[in-house]
N, C-alpha and C. Protein backbone atom coordinates (compact mmCIF):
# COMPACT_ATOMS: atom_id res chain seq x y z
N UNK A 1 10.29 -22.12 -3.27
CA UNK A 1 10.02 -21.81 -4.66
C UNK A 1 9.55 -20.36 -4.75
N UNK A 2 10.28 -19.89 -5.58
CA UNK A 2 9.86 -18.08 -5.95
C UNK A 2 8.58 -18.25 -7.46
N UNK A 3 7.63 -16.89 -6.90
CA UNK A 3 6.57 -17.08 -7.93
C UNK A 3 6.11 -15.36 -8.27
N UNK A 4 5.78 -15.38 -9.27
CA UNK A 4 5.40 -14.43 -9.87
C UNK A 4 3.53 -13.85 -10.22
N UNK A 5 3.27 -13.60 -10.40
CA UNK A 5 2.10 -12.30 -10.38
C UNK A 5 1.25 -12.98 -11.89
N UNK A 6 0.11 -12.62 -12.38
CA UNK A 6 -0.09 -12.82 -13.60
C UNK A 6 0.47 -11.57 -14.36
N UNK A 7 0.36 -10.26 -13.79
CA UNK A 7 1.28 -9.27 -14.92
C UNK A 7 2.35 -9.45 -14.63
N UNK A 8 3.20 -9.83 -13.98
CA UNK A 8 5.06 -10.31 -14.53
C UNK A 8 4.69 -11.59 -15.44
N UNK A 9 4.05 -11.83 -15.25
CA UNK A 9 4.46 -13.66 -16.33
C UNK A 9 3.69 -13.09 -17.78
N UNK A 10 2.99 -12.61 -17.82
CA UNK A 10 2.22 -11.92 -19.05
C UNK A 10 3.03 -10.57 -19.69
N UNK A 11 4.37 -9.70 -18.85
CA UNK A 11 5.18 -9.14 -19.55
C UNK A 11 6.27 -9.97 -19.92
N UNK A 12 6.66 -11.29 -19.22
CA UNK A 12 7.41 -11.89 -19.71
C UNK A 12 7.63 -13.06 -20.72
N UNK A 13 6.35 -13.60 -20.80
CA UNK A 13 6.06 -13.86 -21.83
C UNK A 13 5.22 -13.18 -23.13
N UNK A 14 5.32 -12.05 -23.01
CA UNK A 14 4.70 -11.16 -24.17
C UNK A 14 3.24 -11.11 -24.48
N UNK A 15 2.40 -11.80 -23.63
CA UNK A 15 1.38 -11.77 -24.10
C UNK A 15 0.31 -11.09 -23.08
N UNK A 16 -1.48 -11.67 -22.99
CA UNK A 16 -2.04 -10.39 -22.22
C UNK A 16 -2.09 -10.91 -20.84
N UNK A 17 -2.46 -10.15 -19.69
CA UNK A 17 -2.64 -10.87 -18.38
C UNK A 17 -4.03 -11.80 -18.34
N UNK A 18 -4.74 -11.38 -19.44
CA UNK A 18 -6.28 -12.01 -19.84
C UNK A 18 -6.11 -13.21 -19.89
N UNK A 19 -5.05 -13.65 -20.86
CA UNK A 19 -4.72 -14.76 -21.58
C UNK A 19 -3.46 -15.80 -20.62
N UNK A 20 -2.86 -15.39 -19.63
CA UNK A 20 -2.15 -15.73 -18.58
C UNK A 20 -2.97 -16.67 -17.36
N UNK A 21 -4.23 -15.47 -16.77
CA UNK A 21 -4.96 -16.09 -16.36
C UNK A 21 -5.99 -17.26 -16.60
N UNK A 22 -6.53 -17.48 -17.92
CA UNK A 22 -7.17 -18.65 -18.70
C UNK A 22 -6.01 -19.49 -18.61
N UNK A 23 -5.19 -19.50 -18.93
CA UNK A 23 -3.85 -20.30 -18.83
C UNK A 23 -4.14 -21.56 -17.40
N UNK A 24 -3.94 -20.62 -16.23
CA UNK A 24 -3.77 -20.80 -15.11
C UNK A 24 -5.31 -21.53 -14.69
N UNK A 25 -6.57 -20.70 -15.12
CA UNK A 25 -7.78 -21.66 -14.91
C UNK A 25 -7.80 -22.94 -15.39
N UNK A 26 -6.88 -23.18 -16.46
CA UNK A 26 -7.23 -24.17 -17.27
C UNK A 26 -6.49 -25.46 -17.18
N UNK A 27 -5.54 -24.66 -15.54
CA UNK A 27 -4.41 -26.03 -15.46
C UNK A 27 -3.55 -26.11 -16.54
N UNK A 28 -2.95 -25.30 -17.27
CA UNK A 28 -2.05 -25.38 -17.98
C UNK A 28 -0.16 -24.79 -18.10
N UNK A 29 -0.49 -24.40 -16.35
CA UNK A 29 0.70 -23.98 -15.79
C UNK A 29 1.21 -24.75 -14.81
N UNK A 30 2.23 -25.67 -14.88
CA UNK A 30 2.51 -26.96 -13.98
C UNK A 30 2.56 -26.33 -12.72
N UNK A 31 2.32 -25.92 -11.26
CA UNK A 31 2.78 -25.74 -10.04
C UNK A 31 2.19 -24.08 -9.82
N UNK A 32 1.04 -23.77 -10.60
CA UNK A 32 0.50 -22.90 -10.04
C UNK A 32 -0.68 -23.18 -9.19
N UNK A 33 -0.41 -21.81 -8.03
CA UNK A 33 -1.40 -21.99 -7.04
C UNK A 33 -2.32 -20.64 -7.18
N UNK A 34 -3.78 -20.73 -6.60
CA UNK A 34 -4.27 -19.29 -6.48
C UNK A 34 -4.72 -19.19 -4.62
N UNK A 35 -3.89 -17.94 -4.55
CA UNK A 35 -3.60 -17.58 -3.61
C UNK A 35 -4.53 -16.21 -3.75
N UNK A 36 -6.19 -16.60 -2.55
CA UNK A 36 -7.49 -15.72 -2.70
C UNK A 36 -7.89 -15.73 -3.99
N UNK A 37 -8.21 -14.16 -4.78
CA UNK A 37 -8.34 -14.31 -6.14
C UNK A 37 -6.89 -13.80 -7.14
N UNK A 38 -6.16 -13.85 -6.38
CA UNK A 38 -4.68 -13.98 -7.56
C UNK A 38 -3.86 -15.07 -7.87
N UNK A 39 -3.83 -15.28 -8.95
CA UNK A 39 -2.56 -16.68 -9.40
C UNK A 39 -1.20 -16.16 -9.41
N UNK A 40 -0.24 -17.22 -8.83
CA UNK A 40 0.79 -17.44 -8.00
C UNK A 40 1.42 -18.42 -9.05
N UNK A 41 2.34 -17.62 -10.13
CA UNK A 41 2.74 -18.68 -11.09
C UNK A 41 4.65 -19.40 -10.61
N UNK A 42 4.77 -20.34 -11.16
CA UNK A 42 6.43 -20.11 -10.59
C UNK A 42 7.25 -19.24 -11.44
N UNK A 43 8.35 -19.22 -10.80
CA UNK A 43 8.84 -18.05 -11.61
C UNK A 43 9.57 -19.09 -12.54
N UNK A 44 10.10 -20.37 -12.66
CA UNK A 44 10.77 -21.12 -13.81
C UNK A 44 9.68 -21.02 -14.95
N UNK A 45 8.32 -21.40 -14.27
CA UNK A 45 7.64 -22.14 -15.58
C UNK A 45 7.57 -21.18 -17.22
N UNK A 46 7.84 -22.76 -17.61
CA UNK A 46 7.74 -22.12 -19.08
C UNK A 46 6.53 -21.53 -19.88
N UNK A 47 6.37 -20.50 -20.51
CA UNK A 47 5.28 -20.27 -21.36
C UNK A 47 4.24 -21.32 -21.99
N UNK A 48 3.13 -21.72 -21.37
CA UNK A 48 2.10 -22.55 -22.46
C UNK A 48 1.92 -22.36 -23.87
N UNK A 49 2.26 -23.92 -24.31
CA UNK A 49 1.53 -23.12 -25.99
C UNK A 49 0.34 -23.48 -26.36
N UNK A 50 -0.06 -22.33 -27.23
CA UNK A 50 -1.72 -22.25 -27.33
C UNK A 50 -2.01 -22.68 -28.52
N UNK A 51 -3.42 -23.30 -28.04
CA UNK A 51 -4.04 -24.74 -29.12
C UNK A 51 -4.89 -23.54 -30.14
N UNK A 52 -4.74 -22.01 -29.64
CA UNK A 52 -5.90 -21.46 -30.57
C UNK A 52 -4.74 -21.54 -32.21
N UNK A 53 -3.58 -21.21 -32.20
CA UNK A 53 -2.69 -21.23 -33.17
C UNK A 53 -2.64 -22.52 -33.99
N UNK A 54 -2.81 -22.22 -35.30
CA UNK A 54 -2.64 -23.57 -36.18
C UNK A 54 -0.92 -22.85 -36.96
N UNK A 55 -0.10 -24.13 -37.00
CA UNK A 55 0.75 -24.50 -37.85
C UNK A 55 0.82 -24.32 -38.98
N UNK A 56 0.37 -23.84 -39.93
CA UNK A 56 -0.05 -23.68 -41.29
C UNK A 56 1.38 -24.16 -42.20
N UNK A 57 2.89 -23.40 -41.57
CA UNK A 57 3.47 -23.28 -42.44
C UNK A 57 4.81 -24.72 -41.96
N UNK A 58 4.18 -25.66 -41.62
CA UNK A 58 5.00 -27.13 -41.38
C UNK A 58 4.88 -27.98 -41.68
């Protein structure tokens, strides 16, 4: 399995490496590992979606 960095997965999903890593603390990235103090995301996984966002317009 090939894996990616928290800044590749945070340019590729558009958002911050801040917010990548909470991701990853929070168990919300299926098959990530932390490898010392860096997270080791896969390179398939899909973007988490975040509970801070409300729906307003559905």
């Amino acid at each position: 399995m090939e894996y990616i960095s928290c800044p590749e997965a945070a340019k590729k999903w558009g958002i911050s490496e801040r917010r990548v890593q909470k991701f990853c603390e929070d168990g919300r990235i299926p098959g990530v590992i932390k490898f010392g103090r860096m997270w080791m995301i896969p390179k398939d996984a899909k973007k988490p979606s975040d509970p801070r966002r409300k729906n307003y317009f559905l």
